[in-house]
Structures are given as C-alpha cells and as structure tokens.
N, C-alpha and C. Protein backbone atom coordinates (compact mmCIF):
# COMPACT_ATOMS: atom_id res chain seq x y z
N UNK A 1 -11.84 0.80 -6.01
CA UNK A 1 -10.84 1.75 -5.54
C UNK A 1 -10.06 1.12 -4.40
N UNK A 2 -8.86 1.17 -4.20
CA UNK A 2 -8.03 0.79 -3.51
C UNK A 2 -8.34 1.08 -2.28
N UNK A 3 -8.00 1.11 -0.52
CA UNK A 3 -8.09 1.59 0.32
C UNK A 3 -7.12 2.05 0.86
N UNK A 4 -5.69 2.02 0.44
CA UNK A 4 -4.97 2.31 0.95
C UNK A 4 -4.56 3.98 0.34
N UNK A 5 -5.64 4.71 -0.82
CA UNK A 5 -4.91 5.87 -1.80
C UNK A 5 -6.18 6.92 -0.87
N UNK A 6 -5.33 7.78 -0.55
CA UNK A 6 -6.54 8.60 -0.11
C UNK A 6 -7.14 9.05 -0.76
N UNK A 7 -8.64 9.99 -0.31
CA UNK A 7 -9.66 10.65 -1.04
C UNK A 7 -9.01 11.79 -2.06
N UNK A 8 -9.65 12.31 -2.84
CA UNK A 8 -9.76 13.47 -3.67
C UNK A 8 -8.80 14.78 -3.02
N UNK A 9 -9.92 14.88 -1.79
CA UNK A 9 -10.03 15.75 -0.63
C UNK A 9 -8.47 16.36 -0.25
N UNK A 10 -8.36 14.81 0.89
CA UNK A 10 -6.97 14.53 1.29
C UNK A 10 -6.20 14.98 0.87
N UNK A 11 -5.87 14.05 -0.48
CA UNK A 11 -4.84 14.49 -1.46
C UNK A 11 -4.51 16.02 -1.83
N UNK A 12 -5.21 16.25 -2.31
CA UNK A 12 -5.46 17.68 -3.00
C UNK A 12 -4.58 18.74 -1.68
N UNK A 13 -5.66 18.92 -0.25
CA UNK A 13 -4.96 19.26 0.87
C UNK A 13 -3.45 18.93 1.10
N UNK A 14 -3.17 17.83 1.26
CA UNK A 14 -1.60 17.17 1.44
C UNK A 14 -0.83 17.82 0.36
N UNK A 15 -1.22 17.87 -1.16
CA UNK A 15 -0.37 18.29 -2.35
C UNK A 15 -0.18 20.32 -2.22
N UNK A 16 -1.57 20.71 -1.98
CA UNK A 16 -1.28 22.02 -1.73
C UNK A 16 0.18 22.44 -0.36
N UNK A 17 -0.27 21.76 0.95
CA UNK A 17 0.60 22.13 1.46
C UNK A 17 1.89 21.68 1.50
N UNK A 18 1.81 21.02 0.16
CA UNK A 18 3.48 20.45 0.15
C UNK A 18 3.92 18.95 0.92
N UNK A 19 3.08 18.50 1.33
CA UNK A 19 3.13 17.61 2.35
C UNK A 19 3.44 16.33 1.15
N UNK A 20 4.46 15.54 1.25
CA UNK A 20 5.20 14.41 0.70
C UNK A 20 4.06 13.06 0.80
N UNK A 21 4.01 12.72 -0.19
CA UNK A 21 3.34 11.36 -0.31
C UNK A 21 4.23 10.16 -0.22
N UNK A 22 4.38 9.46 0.87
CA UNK A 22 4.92 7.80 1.19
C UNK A 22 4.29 7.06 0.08
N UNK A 23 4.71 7.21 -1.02
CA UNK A 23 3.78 5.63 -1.56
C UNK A 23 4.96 5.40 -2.99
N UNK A 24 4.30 4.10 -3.23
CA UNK A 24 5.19 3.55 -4.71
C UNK A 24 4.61 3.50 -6.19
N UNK A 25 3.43 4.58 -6.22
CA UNK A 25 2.91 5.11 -7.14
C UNK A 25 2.44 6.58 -7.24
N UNK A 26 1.92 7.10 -8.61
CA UNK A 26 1.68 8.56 -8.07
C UNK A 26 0.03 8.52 -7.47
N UNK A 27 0.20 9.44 -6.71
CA UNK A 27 -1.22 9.98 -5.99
C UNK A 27 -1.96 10.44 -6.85
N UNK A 28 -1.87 11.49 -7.92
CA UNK A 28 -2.51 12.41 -8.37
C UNK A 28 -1.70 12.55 -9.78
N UNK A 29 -2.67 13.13 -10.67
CA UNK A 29 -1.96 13.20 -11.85
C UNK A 29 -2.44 14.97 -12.17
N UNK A 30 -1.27 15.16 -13.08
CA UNK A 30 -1.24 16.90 -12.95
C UNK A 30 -1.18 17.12 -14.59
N UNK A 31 -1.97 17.97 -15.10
CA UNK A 31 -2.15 18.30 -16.45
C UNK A 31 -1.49 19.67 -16.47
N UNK A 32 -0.35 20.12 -17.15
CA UNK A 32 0.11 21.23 -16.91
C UNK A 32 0.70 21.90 -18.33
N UNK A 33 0.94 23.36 -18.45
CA UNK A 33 1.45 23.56 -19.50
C UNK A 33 2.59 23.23 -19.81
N UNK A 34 2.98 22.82 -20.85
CA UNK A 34 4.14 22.62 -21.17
C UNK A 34 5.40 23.68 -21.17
N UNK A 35 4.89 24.98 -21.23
CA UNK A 35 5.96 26.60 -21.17
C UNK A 35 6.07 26.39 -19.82
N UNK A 36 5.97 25.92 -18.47
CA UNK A 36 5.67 26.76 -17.37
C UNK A 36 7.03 26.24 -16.94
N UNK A 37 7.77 25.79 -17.09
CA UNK A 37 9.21 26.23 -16.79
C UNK A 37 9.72 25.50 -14.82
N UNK A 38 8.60 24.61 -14.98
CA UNK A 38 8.49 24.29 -13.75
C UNK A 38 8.40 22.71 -13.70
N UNK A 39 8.70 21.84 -12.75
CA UNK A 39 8.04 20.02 -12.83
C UNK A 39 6.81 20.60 -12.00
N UNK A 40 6.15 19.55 -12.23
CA UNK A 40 4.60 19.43 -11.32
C UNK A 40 5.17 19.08 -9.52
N UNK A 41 6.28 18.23 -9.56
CA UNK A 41 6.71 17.44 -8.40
C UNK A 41 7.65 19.16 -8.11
N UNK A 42 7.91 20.17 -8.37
CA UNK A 42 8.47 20.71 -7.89
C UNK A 42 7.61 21.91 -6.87
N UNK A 43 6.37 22.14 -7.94
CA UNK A 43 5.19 23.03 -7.25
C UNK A 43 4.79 22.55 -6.03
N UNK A 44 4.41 21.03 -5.90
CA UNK A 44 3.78 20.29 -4.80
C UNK A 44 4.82 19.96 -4.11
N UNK A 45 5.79 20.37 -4.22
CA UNK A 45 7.16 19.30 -3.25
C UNK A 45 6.87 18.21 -3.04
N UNK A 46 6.97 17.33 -4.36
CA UNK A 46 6.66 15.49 -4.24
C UNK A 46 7.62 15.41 -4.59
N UNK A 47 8.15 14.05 -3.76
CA UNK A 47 9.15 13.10 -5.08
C UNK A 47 9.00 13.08 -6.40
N UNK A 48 9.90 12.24 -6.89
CA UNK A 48 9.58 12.08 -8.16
C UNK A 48 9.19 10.76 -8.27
N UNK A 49 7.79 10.76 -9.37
CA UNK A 49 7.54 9.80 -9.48
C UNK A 49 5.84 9.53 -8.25
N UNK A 50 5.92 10.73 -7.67
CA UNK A 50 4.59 10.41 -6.93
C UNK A 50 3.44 11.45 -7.69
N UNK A 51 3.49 11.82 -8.41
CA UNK A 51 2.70 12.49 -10.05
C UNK A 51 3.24 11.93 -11.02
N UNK A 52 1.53 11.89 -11.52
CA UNK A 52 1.70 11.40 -13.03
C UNK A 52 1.82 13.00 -13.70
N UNK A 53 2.42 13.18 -14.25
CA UNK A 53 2.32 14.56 -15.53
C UNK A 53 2.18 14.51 -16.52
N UNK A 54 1.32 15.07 -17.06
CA UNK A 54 1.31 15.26 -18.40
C UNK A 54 0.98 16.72 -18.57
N UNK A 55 1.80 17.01 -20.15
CA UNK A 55 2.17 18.55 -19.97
C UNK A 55 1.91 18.70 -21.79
N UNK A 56 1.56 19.68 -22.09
CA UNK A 56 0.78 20.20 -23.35
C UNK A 56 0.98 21.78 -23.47
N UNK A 57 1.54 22.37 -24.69
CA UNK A 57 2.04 23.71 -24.72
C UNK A 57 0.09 24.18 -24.65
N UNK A 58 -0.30 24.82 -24.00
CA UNK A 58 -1.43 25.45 -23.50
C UNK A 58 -2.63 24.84 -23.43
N UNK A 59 -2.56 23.52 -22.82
CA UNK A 59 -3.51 22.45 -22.56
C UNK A 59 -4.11 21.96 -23.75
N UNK A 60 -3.21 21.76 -24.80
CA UNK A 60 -3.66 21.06 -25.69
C UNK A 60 -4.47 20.51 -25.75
N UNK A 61 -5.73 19.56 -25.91
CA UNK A 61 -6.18 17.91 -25.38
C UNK A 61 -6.09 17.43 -26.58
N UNK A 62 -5.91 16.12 -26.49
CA UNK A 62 -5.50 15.32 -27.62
C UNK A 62 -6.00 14.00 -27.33
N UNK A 63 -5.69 13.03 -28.11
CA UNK A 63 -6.42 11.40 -27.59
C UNK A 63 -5.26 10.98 -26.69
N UNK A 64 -3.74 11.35 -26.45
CA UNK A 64 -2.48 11.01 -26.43
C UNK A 64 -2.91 11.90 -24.43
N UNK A 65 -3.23 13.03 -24.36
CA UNK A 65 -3.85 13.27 -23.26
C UNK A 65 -5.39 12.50 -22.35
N UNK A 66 -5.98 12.19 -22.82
CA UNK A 66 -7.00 11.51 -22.50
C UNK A 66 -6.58 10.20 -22.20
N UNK A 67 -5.93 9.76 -23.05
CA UNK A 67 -5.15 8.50 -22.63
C UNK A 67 -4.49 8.01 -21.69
N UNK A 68 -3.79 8.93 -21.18
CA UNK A 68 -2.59 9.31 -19.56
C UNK A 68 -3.83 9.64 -18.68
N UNK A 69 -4.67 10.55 -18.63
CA UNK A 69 -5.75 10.74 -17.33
C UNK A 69 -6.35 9.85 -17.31
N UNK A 70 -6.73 8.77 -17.96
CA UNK A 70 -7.76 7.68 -18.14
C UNK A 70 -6.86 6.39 -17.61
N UNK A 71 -5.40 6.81 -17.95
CA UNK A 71 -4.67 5.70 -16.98
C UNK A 71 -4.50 5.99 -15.87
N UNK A 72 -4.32 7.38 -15.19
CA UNK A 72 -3.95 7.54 -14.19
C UNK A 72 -5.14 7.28 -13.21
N UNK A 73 -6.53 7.12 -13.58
CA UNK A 73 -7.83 7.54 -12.72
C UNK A 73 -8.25 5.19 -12.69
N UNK A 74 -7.88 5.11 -14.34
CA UNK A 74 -8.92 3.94 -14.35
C UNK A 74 -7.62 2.58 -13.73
N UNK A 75 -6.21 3.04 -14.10
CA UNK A 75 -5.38 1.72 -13.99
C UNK A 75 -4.71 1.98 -12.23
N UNK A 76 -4.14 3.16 -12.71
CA UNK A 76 -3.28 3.98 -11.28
C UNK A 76 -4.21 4.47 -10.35
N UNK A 77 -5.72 4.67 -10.39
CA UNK A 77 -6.59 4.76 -9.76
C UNK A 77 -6.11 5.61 -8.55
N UNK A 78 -5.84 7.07 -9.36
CA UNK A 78 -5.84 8.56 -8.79
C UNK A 78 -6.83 9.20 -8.31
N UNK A 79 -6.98 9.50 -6.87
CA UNK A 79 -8.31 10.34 -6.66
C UNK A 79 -8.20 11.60 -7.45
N UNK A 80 -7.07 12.09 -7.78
CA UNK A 80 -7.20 13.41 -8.28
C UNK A 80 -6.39 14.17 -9.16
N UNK A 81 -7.41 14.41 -10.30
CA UNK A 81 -6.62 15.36 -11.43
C UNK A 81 -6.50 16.97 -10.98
N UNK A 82 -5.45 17.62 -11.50
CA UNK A 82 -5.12 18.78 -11.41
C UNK A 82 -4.56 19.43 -12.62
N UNK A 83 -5.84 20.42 -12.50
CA UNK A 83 -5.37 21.10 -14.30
C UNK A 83 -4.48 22.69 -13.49
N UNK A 84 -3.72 22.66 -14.32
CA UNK A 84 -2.05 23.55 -13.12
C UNK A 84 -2.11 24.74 -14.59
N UNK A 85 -2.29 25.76 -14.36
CA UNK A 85 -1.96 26.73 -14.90
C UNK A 85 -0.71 27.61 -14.78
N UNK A 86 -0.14 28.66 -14.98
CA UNK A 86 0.89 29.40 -14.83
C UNK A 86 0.88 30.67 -14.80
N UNK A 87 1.22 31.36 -14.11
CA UNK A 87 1.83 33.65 -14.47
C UNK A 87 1.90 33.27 -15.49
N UNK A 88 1.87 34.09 -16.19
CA UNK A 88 2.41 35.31 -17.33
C UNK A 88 2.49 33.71 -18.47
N UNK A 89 1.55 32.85 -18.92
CA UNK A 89 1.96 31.80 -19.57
C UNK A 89 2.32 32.08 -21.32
N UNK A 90 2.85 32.11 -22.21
CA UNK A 90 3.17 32.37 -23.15
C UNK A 90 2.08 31.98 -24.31
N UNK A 91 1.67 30.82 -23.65
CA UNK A 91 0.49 30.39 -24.61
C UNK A 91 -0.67 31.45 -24.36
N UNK A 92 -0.58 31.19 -22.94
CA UNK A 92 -1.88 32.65 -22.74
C UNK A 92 -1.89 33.95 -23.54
N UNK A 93 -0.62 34.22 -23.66
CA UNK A 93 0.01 35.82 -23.92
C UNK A 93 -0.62 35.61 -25.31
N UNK A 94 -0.29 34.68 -26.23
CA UNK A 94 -0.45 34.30 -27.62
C UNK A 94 -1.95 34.60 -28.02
N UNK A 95 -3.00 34.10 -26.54
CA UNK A 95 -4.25 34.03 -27.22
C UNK A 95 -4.92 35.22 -26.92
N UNK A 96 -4.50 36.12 -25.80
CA UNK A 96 -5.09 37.64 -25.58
C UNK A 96 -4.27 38.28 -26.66
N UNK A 97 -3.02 38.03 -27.46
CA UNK A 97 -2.85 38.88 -28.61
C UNK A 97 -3.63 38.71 -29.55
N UNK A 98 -4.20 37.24 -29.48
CA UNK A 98 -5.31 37.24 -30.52
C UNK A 98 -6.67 37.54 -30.79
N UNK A 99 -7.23 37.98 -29.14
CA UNK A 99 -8.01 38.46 -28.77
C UNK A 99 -8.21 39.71 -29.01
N UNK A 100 -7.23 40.54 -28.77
CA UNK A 100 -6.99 42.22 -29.08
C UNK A 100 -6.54 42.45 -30.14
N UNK A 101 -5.70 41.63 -30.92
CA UNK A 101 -4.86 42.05 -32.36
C UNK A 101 -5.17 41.01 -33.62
N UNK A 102 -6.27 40.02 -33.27
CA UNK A 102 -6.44 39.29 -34.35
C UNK A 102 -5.18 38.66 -34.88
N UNK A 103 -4.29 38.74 -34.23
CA UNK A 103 -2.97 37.70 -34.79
C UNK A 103 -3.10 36.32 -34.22
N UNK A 104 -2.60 35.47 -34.82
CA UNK A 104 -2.99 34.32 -34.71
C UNK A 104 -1.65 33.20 -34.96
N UNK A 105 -1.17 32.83 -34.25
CA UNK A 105 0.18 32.21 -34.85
C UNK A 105 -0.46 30.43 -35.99
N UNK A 106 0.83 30.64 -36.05
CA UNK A 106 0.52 29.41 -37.63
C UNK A 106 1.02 28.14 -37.32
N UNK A 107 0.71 26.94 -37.47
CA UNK A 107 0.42 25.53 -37.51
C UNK A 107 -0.11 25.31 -36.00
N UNK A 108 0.43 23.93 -35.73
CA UNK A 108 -0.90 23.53 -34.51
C UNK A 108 -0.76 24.74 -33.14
N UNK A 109 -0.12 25.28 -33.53
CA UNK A 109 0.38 26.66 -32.10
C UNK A 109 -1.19 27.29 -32.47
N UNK A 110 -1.78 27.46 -33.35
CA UNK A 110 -2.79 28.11 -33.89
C UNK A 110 -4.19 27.35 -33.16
N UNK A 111 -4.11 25.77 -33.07
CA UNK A 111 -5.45 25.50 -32.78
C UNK A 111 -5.31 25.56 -31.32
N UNK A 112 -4.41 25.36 -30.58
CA UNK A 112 -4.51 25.45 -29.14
C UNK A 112 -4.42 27.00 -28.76
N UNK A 113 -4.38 27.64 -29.37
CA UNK A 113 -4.69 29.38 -29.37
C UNK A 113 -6.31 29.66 -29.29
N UNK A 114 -6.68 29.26 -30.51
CA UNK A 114 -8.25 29.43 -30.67
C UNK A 114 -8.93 28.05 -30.10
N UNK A 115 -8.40 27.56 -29.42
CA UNK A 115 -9.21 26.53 -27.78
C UNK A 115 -8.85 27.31 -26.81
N UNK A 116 -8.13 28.12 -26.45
CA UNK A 116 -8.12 29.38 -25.10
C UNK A 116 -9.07 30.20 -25.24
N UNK A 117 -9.07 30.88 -26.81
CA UNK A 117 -10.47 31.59 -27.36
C UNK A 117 -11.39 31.27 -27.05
N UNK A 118 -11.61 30.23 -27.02
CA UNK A 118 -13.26 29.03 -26.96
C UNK A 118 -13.50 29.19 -25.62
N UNK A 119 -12.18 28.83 -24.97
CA UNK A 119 -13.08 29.19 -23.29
C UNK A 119 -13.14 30.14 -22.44
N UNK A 120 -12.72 31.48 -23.00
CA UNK A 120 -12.85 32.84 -22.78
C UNK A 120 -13.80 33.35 -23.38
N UNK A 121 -14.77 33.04 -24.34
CA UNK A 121 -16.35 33.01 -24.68
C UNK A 121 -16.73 31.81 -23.74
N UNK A 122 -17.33 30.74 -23.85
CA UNK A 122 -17.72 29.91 -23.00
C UNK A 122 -17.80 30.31 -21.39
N UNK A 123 -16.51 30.85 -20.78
CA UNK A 123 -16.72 31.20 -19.45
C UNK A 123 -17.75 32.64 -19.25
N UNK A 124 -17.43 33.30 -20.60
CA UNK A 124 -18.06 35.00 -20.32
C UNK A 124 -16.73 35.36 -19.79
N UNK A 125 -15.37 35.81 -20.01
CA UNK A 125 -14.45 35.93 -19.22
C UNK A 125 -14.46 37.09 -20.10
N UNK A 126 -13.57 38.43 -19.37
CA UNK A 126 -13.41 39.80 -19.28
C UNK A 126 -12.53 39.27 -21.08
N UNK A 127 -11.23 38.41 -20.62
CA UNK A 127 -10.56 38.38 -21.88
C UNK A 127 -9.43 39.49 -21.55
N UNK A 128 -9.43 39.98 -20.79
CA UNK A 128 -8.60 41.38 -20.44
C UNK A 128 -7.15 41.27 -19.93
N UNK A 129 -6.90 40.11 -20.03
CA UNK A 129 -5.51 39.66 -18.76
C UNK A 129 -5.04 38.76 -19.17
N UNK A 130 -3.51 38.05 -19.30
CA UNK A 130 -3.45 36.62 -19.12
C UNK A 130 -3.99 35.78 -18.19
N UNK A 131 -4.27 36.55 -17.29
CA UNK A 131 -4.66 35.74 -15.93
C UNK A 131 -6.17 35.56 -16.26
N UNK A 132 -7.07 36.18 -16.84
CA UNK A 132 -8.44 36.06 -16.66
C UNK A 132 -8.62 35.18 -17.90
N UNK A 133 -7.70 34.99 -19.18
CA UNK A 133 -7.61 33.75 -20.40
C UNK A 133 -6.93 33.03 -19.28
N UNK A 134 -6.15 32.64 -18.67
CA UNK A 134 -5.52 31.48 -17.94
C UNK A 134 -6.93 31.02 -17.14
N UNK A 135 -7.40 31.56 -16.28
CA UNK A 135 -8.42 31.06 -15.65
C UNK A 135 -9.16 30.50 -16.11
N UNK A 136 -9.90 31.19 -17.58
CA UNK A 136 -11.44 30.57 -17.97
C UNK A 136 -10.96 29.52 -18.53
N UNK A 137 -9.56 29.29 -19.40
CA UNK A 137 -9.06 28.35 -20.10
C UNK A 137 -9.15 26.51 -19.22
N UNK A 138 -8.45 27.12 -17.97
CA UNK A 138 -8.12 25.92 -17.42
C UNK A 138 -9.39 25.38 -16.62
N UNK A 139 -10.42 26.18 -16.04
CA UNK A 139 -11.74 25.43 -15.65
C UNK A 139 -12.30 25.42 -16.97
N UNK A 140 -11.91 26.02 -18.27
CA UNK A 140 -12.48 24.92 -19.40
C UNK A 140 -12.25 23.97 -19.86
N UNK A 141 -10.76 23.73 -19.87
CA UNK A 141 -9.93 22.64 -20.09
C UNK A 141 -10.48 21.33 -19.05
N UNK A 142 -10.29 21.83 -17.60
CA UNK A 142 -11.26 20.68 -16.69
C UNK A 142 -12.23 20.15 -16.97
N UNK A 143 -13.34 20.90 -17.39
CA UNK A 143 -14.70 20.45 -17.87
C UNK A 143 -14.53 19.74 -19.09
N UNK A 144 -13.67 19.94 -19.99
CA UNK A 144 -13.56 19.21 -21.40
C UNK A 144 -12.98 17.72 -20.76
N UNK A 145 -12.12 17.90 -20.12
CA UNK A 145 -11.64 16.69 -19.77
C UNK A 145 -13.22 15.78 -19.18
N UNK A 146 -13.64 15.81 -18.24
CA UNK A 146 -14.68 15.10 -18.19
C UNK A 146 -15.75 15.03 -19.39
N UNK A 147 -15.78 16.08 -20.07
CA UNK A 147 -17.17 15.81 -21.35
C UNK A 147 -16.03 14.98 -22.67
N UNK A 148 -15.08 15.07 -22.77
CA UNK A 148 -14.26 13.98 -23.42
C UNK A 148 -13.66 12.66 -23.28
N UNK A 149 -13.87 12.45 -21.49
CA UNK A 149 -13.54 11.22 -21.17
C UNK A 149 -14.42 10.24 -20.08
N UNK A 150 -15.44 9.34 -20.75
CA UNK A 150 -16.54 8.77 -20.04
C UNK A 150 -15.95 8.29 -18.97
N UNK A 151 -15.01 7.31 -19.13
CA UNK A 151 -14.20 7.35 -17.75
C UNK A 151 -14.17 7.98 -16.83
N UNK A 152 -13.24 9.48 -16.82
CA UNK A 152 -13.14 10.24 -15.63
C UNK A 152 -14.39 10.65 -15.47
N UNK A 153 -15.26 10.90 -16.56
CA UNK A 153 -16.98 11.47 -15.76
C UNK A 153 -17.02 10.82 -14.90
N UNK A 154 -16.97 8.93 -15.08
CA UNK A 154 -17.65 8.53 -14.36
C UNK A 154 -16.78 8.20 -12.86
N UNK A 155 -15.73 8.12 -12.72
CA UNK A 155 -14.81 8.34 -11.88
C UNK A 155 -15.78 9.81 -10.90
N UNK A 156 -15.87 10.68 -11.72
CA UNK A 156 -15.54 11.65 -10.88
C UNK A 156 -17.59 11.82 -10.10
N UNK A 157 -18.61 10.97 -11.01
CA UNK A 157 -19.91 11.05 -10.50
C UNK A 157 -19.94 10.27 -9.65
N UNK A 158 -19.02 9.25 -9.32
CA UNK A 158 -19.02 8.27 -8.15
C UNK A 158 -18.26 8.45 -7.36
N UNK A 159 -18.07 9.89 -7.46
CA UNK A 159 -17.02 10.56 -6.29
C UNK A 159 -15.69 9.79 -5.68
N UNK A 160 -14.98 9.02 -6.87
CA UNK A 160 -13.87 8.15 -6.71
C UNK A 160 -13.09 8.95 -7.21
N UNK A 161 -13.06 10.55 -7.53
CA UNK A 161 -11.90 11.51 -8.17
C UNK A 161 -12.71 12.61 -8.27
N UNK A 162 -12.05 13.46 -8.44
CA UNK A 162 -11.75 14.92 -8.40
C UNK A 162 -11.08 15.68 -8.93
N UNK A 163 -11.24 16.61 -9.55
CA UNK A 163 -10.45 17.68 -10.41
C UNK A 163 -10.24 18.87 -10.06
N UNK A 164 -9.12 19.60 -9.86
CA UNK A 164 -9.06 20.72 -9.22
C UNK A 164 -8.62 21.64 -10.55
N UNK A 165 -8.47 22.43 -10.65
CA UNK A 165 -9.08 23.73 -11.93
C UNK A 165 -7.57 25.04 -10.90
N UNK A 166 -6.34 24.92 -10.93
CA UNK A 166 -5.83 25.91 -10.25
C UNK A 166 -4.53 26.37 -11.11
N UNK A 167 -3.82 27.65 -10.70
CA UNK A 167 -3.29 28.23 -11.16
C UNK A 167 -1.89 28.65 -10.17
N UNK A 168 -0.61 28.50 -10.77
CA UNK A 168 0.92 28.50 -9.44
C UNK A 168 1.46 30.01 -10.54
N UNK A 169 2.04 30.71 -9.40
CA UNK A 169 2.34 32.19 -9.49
C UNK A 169 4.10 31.34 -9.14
N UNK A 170 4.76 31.09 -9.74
CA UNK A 170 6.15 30.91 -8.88
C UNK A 170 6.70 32.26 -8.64
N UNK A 171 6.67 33.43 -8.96
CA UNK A 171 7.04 34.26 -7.95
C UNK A 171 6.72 34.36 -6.76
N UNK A 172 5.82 34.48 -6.27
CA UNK A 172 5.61 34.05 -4.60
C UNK A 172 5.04 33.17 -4.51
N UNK A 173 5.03 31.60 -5.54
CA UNK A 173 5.03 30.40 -4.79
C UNK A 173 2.91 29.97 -4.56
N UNK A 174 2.36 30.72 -5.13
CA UNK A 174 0.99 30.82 -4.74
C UNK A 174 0.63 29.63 -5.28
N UNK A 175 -0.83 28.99 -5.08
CA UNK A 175 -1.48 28.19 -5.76
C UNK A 175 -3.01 28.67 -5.56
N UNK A 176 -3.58 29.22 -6.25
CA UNK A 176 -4.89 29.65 -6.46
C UNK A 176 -5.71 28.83 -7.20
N UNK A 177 -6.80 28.49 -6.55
CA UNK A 177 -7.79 27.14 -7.29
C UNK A 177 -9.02 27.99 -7.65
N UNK A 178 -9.11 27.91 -9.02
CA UNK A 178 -10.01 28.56 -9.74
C UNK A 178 -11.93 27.78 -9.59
N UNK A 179 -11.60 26.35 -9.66
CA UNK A 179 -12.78 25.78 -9.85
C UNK A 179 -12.13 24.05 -9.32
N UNK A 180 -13.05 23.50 -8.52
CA UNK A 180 -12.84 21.93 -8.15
C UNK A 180 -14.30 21.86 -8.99
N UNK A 181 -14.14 20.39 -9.49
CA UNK A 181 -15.03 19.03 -10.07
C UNK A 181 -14.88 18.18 -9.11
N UNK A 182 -16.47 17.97 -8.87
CA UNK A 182 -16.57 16.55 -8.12
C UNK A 182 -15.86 16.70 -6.92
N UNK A 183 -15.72 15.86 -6.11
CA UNK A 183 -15.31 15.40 -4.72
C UNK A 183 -14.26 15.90 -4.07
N UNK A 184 -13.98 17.20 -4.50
CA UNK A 184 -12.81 17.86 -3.52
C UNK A 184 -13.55 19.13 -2.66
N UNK A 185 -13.31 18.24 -1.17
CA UNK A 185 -14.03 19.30 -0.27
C UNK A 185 -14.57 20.20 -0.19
N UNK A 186 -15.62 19.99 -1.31
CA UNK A 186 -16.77 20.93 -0.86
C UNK A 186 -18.22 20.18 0.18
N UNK A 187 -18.56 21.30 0.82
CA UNK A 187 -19.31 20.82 1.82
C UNK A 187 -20.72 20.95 1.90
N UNK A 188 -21.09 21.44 0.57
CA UNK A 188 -22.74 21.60 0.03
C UNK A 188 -23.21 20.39 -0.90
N UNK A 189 -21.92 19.38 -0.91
CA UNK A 189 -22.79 18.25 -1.88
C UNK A 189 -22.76 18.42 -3.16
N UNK A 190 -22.56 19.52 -3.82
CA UNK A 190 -22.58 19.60 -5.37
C UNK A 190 -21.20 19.07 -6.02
N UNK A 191 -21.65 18.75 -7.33
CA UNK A 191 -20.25 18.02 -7.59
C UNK A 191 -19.46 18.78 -8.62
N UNK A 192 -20.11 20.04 -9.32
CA UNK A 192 -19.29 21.31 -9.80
C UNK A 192 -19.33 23.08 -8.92
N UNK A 193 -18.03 23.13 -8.58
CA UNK A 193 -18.34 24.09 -8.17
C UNK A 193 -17.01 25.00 -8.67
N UNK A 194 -17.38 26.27 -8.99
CA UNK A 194 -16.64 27.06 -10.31
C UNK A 194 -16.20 28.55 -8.86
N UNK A 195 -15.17 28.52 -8.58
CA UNK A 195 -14.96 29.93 -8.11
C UNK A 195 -14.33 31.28 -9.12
C-alpha cells in the first residue's frame, strides 16, 4: 500500500464531508446505481476524476463490475469502496412491486430485480419501503462484493480497505451509512459491522 493514500477511515470522513481530495488519482471508488440521476463526484464534492465509478441499473454485479473494484483496490490501491444507494430508486420501486404484486419486469431488468429480492430475504428486511429494499439490497450488494472478489476480501481482512454500505437522499443532500466492512472507523475491532 502506498503511503501517501490515506486510510479507509480518513477517506470515507473527508468524502462524507465533502472535503476535496489533492491527488492525481481517485481515492475511493463508488459503486452506484445507474437511475440515480446524480455523478458520484457530485454527492462527495470531488473533482473529477478523484472517484473511480462504476454504476449498474440496481447494483447489478457482473464480472465487468468486479473487474473495476479489483482495479481500483489491487492496481489504484483505494482504501475505500462505497456502495451509494438512492431515494425513491426506480430499480428499488421495480422490486417492492414485485414483492407486493408479483410483477416482475422482462429481460435482464428481471434478474437484477430478483437480486434486490434475494437481499430483502437474506437481510430479514420488513420489504415494506423502497428505502428498507434499498438498504438490505446495498449492505447485500457490499457483502457480495467481498464473497465474489478474493481480492477485495483480502484487501479488506488486512485492513488495507473498507467498504461503506450508504444511501444519498438528494433532496436534503443526506448521506446515511447503512453498514461499513472492514476498516472504516469502527472502534470495537470488528471488521463487519451492519447498522
């Protein structure tokens, strides 16, 4: 790991409060939906070009995703991934209709529907809200990312990265962190911790 890229921690802190990264690579790489109608560099007030993004209509994962976090952690040697959720996300909307109405939209819109499904069982989530499918989705989506990529596991068991699990309201601008992985300031030592 470089010495000049700060911790997990740092980062994560600096990106929440907006605080600009000086450097000639990105800090952090941001997994975000593709509907959210937003840049990643616009939520964090970064330049451009100081996030890596990669963006997927409702966190897709794919090998084409694993590929970009595995560059950004193993080549660009990012302390920290950020799985970025959205309000009212469309993909979300799609999978609580499918939750309550058994509708199901048709071609690949369909399998990244029933992977929101998957982690609204998996979490035990109410299922009741976009917001409560947005939540369980994206600290499931986090966790898949590490059980799909030996890399970032191991990145993130040698506490050289971190994953933050959060959700941006752009109506009032919020950023609510659902769940950090690994090495973002927590102060009990554990390296999953799910809020």
């Amino acid at each position: 790991m470089t010495t000049d890229m700060p911790d997990a921690t740092t980062t994560w802190q600096r990106l929440r409060a907006g605080i600009s990264h000086p450097t000639d690579k990105p800090v952090a790489a941001v997994f975000r939906c593709a509907d959210a109608g937003i840049s990643s560099e616009t939520v964090f007030n970064q330049p451009a070009g100081a996030l890596l993004d990669v963006s997927t209509w409702g966190h897709a994962v794919d090998t084409s995703v694993l590929a970009s976090i595995e560059y950004a952690v193993e080549t660009l040697e990012v302390p920290l991934v950020v799985v970025l959720g959205h309000d009212d996300c469309p993909a979300m909307r799609a999978a609580l209709r499918a939750w309550e109405q058994a509708q199901l939209p048709d071609g690949a819109m369909r399998t990244a529907v029933e992977h929101a499904l998957l982690s609204v069982v998996r979490r035990g989530a109410a299922g009741d809200s976009v917001e409560s499918v947005t939540s369980a989705h994206i600290v499931e989506t986090g966790l898949g990312l590490m059980q799909r990529s030996p890399a970032l596991a191991r990145k993130v068991d040698r506490r050289e990265c971190g994953i933050v699990c959060a959700t941006f309201s752009p109506g009032d601008q919020e950023i609510s962190v659902h769940a950090t992985l690994g090495a973002v300031g927590e102060t009990n030592g554990v390296l999953v911790e799910c809020v």
